[in-house]
PDB file of N, CA and C in Angstrom:
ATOM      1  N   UNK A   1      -8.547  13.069   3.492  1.00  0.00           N
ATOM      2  CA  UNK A   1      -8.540  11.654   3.785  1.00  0.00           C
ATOM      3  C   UNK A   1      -7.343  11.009   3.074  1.00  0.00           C
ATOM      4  N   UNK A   2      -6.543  10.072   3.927  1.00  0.00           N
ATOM      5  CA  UNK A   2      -5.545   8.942   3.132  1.00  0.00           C
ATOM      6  C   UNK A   2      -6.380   7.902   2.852  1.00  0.00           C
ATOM      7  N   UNK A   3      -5.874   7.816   0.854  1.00  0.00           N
ATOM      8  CA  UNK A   3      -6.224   6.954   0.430  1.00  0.00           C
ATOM      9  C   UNK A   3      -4.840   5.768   0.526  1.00  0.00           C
ATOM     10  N   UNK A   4      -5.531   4.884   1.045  1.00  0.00           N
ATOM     11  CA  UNK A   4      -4.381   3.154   1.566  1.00  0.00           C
ATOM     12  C   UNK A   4      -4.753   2.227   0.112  1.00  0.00           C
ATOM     13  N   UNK A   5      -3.853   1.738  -0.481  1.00  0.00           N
ATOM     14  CA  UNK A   5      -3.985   0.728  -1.151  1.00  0.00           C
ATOM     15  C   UNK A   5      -3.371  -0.210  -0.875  1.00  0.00           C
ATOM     16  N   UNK A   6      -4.179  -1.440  -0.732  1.00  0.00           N
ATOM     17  CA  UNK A   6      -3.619  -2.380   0.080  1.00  0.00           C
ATOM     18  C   UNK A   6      -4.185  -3.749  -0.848  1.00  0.00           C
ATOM     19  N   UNK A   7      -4.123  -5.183  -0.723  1.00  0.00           N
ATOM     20  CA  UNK A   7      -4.412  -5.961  -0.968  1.00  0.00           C
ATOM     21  C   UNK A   7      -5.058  -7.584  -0.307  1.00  0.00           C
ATOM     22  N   UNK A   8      -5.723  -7.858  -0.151  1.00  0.00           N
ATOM     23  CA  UNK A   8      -6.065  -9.475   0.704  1.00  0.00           C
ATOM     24  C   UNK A   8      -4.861 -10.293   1.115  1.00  0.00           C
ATOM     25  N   UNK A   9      -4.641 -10.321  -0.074  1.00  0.00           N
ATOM     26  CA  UNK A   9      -3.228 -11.639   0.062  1.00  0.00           C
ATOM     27  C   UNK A   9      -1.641 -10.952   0.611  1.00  0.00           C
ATOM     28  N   UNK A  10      -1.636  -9.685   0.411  1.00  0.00           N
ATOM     29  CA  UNK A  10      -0.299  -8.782   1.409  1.00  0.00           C
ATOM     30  C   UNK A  10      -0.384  -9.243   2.975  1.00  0.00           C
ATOM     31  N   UNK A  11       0.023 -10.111   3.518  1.00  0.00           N
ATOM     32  CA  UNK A  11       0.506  -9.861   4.772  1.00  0.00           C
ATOM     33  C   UNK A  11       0.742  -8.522   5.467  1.00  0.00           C
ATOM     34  N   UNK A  12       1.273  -7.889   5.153  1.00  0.00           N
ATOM     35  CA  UNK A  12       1.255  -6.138   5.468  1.00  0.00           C
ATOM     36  C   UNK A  12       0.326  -5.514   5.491  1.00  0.00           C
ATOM     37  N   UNK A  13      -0.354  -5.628   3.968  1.00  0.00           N
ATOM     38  CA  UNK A  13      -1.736  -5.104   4.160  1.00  0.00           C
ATOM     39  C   UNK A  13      -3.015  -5.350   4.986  1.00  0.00           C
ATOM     40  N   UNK A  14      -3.137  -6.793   5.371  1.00  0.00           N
ATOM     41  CA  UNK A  14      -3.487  -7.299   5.966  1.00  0.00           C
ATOM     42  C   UNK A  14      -3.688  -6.299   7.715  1.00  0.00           C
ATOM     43  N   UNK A  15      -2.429  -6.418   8.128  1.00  0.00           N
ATOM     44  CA  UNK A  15      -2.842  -5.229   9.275  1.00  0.00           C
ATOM     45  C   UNK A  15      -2.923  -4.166   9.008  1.00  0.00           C
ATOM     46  N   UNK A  16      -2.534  -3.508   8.046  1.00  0.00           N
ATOM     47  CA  UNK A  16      -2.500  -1.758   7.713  1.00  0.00           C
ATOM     48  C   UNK A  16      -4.548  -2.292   7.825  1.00  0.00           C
ATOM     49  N   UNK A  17      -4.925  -2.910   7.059  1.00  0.00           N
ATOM     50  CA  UNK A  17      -6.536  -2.820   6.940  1.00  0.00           C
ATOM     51  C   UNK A  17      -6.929  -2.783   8.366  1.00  0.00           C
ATOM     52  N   UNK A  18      -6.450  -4.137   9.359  1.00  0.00           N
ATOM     53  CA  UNK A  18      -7.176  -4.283  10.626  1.00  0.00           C
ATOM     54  C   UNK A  18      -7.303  -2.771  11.068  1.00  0.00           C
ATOM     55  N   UNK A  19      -6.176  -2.005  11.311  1.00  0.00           N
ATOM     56  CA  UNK A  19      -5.841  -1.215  12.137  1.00  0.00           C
ATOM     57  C   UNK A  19      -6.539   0.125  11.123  1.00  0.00           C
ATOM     58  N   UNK A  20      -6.576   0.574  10.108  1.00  0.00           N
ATOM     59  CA  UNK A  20      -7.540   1.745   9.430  1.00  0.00           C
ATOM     60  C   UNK A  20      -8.809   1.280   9.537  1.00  0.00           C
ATOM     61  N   UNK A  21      -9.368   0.045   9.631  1.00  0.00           N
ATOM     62  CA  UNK A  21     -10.675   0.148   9.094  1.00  0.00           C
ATOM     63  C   UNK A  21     -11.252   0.539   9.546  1.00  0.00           C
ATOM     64  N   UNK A  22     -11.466   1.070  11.039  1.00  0.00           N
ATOM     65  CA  UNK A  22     -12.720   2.473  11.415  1.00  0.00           C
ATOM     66  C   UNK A  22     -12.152   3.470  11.901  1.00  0.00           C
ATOM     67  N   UNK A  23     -10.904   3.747  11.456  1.00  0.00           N
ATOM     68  CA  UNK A  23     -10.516   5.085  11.205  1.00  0.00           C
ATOM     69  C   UNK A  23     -10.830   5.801  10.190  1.00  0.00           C
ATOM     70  N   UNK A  24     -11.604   6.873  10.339  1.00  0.00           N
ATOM     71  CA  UNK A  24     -12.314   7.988   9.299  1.00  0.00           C
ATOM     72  C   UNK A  24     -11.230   8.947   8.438  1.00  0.00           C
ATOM     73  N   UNK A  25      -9.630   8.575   9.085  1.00  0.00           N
ATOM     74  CA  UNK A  25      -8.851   9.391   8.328  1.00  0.00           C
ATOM     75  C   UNK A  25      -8.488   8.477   7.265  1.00  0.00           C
ATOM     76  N   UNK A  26      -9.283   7.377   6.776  1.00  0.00           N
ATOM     77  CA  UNK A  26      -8.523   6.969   5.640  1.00  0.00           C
ATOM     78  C   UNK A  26      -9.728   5.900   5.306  1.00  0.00           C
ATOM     79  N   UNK A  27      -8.875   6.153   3.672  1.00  0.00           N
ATOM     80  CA  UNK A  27     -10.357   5.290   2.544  1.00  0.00           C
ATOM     81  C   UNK A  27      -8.899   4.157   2.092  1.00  0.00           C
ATOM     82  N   UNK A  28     -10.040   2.938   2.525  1.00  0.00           N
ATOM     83  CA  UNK A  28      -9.150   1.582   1.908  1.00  0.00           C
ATOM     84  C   UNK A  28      -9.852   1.373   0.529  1.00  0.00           C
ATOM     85  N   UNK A  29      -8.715   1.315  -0.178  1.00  0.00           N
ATOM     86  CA  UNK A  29      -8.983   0.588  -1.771  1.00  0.00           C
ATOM     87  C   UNK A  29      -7.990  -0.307  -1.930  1.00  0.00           C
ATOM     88  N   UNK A  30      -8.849  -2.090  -2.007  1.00  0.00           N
ATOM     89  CA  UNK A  30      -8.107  -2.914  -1.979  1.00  0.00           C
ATOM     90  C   UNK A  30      -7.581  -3.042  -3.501  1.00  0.00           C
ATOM     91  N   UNK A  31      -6.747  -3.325  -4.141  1.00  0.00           N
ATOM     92  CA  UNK A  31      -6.240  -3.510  -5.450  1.00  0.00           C
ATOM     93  C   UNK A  31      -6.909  -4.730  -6.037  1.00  0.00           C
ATOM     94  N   UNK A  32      -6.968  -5.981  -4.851  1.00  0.00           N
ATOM     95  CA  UNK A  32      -7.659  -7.390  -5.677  1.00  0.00           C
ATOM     96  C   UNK A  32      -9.063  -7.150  -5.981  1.00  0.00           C
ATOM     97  N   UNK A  33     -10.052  -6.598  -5.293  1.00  0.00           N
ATOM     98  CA  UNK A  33     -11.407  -6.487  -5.217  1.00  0.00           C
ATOM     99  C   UNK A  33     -11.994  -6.214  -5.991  1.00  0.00           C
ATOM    100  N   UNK A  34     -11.261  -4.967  -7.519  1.00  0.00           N
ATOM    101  CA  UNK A  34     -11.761  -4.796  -8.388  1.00  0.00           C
ATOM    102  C   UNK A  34     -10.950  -4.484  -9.221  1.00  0.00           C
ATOM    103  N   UNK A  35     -10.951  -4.609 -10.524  1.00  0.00           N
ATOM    104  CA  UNK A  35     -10.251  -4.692 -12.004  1.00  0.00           C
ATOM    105  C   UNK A  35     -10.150  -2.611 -11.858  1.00  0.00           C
ATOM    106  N   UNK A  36     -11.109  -2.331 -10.968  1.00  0.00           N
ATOM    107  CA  UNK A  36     -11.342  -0.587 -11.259  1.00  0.00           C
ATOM    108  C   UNK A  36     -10.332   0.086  -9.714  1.00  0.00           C
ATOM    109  N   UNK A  37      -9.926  -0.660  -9.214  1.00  0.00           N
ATOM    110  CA  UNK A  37      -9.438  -0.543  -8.462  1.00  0.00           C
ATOM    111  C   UNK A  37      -7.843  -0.589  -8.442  1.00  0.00           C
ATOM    112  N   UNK A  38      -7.629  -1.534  -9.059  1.00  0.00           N
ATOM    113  CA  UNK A  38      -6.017  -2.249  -9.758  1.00  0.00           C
ATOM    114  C   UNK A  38      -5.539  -1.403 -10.900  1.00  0.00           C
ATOM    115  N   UNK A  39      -6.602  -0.819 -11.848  1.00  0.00           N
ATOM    116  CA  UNK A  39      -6.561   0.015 -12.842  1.00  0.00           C
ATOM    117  C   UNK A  39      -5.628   1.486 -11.496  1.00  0.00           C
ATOM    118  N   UNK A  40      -6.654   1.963 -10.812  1.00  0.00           N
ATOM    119  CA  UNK A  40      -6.196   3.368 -10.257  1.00  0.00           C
ATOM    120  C   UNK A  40      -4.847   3.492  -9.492  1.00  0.00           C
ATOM    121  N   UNK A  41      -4.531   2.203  -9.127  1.00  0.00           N
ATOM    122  CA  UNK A  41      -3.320   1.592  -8.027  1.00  0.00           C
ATOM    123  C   UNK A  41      -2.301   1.970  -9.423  1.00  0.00           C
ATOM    124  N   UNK A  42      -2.443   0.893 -10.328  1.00  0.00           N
ATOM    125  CA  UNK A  42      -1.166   1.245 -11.707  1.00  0.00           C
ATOM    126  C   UNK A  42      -1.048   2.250 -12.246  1.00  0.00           C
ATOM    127  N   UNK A  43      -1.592   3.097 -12.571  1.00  0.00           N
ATOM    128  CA  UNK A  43      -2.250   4.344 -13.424  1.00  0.00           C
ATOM    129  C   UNK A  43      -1.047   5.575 -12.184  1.00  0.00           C
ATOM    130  N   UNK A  44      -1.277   4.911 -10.704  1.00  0.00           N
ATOM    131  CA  UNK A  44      -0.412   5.786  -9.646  1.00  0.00           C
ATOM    132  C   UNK A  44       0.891   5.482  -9.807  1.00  0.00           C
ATOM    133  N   UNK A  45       1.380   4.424  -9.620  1.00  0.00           N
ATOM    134  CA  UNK A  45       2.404   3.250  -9.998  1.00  0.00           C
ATOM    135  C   UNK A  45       3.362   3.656 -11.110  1.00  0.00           C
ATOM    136  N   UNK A  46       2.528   3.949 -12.191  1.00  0.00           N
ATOM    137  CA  UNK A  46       3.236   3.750 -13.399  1.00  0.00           C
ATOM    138  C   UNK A  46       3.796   5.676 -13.634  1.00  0.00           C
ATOM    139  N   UNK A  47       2.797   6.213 -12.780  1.00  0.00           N
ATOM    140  CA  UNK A  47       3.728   7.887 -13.102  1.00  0.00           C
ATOM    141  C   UNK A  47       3.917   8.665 -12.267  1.00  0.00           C
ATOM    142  N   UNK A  48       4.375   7.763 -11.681  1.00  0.00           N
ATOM    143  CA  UNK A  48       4.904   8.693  -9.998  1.00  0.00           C
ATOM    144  C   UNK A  48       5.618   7.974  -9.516  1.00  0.00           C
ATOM    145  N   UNK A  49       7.375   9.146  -9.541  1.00  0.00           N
ATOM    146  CA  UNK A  49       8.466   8.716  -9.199  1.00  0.00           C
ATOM    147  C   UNK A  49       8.484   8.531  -8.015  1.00  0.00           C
ATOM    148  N   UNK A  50       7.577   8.503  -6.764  1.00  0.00           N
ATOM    149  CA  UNK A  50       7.563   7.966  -5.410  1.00  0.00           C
ATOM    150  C   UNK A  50       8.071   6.241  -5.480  1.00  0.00           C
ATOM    151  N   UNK A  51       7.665   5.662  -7.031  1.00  0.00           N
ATOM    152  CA  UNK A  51       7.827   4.310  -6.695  1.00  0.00           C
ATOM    153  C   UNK A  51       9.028   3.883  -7.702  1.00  0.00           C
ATOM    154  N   UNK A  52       9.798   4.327  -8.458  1.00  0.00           N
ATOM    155  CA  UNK A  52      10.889   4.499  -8.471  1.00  0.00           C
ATOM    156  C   UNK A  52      11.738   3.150  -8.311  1.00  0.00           C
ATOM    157  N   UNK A  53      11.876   3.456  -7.049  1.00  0.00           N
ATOM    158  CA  UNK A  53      12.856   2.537  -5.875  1.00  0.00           C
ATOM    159  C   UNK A  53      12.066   1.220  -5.725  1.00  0.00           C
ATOM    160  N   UNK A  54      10.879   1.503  -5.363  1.00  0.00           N
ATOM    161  CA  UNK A  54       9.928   0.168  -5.442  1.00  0.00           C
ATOM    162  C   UNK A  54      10.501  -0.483  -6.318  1.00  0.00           C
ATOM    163  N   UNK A  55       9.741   0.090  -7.662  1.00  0.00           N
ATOM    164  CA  UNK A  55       9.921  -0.820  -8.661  1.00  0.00           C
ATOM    165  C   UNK A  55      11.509  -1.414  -8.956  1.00  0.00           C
ATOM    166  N   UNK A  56      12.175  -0.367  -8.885  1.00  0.00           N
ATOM    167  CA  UNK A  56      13.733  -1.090  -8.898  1.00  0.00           C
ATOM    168  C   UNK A  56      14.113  -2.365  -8.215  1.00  0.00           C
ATOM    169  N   UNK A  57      13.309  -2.328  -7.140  1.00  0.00           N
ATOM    170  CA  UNK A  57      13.750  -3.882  -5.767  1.00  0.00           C
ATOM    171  C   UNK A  57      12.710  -4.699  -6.428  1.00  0.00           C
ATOM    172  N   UNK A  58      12.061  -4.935  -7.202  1.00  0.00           N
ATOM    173  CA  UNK A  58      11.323  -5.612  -7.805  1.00  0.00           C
ATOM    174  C   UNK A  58       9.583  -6.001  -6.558  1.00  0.00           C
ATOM    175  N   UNK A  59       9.732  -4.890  -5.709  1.00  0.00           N
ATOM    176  CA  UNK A  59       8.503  -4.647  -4.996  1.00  0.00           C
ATOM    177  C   UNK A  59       7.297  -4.311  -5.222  1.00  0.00           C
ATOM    178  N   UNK A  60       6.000  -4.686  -4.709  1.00  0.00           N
ATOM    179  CA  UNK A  60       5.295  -3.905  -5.325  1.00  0.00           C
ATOM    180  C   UNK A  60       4.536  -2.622  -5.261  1.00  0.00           C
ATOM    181  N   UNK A  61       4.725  -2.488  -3.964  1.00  0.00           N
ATOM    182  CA  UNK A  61       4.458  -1.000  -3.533  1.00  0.00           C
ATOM    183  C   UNK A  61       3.304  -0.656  -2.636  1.00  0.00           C
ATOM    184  N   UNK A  62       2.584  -1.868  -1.770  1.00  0.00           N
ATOM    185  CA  UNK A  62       2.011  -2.044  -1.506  1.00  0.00           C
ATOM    186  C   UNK A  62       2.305  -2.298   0.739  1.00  0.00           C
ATOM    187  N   UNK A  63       1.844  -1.693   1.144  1.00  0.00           N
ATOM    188  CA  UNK A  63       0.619  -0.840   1.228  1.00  0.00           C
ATOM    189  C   UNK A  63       1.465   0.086   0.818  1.00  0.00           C
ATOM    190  N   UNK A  64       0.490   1.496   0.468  1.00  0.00           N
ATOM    191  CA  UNK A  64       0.791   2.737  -0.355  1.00  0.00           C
ATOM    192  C   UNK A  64       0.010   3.342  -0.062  1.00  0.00           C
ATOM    193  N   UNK A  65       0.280   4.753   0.674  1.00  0.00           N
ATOM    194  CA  UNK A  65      -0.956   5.860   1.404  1.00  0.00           C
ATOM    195  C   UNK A  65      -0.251   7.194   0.646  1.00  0.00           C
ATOM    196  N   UNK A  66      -1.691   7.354   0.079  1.00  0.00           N
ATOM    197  CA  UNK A  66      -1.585   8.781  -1.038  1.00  0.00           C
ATOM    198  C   UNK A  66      -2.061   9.752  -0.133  1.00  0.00           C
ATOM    199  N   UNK A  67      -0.953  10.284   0.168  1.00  0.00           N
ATOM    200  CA  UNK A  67      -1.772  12.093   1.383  1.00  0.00           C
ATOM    201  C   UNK A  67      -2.288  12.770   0.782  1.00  0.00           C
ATOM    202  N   UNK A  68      -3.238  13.581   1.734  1.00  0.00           N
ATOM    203  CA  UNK A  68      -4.560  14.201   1.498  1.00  0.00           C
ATOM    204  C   UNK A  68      -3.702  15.890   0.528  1.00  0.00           C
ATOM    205  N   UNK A  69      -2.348  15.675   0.461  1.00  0.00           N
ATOM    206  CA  UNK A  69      -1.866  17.251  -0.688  1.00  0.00           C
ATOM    207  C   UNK A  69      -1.226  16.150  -1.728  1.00  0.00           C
ATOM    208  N   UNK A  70      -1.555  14.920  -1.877  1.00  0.00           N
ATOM    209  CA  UNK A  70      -1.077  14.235  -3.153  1.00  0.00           C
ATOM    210  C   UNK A  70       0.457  13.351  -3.166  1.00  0.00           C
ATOM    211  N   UNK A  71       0.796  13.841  -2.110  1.00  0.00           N
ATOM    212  CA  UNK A  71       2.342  12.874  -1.672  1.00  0.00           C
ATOM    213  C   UNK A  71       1.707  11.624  -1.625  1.00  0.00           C
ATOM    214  N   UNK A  72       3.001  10.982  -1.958  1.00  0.00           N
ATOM    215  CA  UNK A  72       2.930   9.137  -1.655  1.00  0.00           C
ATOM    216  C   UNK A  72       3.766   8.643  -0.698  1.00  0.00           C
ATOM    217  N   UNK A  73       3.428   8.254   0.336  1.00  0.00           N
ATOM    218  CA  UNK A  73       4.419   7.233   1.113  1.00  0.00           C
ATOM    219  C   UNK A  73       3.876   5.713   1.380  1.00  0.00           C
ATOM    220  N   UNK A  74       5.126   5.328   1.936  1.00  0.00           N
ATOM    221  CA  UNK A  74       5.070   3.656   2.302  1.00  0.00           C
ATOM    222  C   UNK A  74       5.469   3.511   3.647  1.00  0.00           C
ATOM    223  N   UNK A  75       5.305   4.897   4.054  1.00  0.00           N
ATOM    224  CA  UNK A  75       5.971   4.555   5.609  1.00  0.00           C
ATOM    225  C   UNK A  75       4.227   4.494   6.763  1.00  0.00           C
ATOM    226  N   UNK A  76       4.593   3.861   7.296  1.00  0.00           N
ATOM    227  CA  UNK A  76       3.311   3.282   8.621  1.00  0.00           C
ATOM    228  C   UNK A  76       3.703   4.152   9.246  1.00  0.00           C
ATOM    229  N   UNK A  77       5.137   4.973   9.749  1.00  0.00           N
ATOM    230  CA  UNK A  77       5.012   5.572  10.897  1.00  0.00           C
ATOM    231  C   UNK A  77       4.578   6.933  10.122  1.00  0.00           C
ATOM    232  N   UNK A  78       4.603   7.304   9.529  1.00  0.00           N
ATOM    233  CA  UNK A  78       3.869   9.021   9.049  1.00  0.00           C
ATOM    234  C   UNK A  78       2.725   9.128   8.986  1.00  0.00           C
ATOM    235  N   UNK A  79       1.836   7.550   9.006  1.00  0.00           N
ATOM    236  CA  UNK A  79       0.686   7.787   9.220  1.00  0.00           C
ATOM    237  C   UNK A  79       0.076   7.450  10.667  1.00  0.00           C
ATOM    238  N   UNK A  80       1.102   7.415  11.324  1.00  0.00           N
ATOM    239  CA  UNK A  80       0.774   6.708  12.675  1.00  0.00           C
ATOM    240  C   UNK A  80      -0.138   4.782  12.900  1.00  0.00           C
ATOM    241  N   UNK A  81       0.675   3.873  12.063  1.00  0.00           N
ATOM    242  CA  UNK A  81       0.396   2.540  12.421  1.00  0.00           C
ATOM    243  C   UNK A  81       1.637   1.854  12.416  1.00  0.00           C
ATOM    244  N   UNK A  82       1.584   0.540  12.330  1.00  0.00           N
ATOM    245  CA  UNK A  82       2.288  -0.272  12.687  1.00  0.00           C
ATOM    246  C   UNK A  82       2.535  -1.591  12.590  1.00  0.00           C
ATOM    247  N   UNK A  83       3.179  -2.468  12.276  1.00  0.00           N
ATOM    248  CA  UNK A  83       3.404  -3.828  11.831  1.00  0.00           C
ATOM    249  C   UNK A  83       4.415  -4.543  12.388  1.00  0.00           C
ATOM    250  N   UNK A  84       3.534  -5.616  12.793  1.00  0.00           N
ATOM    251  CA  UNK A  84       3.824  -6.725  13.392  1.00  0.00           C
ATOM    252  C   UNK A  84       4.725  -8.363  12.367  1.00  0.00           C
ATOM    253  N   UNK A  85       6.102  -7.930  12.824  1.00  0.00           N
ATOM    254  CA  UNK A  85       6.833  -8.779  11.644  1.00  0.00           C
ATOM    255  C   UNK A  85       6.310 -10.785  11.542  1.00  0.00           C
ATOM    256  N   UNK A  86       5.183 -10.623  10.146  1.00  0.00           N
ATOM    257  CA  UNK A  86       5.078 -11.914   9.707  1.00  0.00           C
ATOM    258  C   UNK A  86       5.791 -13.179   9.525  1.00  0.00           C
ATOM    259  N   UNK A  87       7.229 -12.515   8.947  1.00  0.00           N
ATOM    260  CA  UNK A  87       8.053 -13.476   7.909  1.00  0.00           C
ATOM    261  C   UNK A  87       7.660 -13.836   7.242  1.00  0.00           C
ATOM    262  N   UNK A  88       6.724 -13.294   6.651  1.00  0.00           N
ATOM    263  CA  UNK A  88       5.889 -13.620   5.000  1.00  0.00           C
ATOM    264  C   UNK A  88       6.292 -12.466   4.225  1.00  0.00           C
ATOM    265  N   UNK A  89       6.640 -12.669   2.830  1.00  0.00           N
ATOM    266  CA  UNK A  89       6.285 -11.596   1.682  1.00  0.00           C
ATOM    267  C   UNK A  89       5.810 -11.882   0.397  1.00  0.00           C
ATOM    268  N   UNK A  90       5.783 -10.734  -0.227  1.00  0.00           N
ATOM    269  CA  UNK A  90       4.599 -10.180  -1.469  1.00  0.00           C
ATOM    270  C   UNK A  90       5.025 -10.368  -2.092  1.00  0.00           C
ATOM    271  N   UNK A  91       6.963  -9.879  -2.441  1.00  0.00           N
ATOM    272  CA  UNK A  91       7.304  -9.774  -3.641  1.00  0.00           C
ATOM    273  C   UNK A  91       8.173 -10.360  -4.278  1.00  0.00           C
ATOM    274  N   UNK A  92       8.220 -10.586  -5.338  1.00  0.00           N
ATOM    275  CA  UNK A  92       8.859 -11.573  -6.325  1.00  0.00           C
ATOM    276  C   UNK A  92       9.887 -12.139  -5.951  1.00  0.00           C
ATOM    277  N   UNK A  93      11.115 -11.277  -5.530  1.00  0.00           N
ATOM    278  CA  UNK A  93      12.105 -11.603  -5.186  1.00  0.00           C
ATOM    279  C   UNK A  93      12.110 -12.274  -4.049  1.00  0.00           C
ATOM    280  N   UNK A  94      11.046 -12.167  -2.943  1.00  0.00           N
ATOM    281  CA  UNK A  94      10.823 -12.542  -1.470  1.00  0.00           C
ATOM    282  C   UNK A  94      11.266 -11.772  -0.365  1.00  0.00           C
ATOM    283  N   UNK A  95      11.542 -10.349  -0.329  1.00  0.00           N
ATOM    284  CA  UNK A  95      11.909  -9.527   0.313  1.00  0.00           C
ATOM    285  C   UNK A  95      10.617  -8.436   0.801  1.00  0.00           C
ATOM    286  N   UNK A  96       9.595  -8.665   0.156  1.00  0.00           N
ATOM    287  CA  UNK A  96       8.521  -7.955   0.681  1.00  0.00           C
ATOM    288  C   UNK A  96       7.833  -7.588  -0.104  1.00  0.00           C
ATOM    289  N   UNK A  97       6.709  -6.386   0.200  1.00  0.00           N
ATOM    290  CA  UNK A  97       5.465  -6.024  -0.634  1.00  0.00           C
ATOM    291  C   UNK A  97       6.375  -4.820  -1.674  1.00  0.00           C
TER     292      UNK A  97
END
């Protein structure tokens, strides 16, 4: 199973959720929902050079699908979904999640 970490207030995440949520190939763990949740998101975050680059653009890394052999990506198309451009973003700078 892909685990998705995603958030309420992400615009991005926002459809990554519509579009997984009764798909059985993947477990959503939202980051806002629980303090135990935000803990496992950083804990990924903080030691795994997948986010690297994230963190460099001052992004936050979000949505983030951990494959079922432990890889991390941020790409929608490797997991087969898709996003519909908001013109909203997440991150600090205003360039995105």
């Amino acid at each position: 199973m892909i685990k998705v970490f995603v958030m309420q207030t992400c615009p991005d995440c926002l459809q990554v959720k519509e579009q997984a949520r009764n798909d059985n190939r993947f477990e959503l763990i939202d980051i806002g929902e629980h303090v135990r949740n935000l803990k496992q998101f950083l804990a990924l975050r903080d030691s795994n050079p997948a986010f690297d680059k994230i963190k460099r653009i001052g992004a936050v890394g979000i949505p983030c699908f951990v494959m079922e052999d432990g890889s991390i990506s941020f790409s929608l198309e490797k997991v087969n979904l898709t996003l519909e451009s908001t013109g909203q973003s997440c991150s600090l700078d205003g360039k995105g999640c």
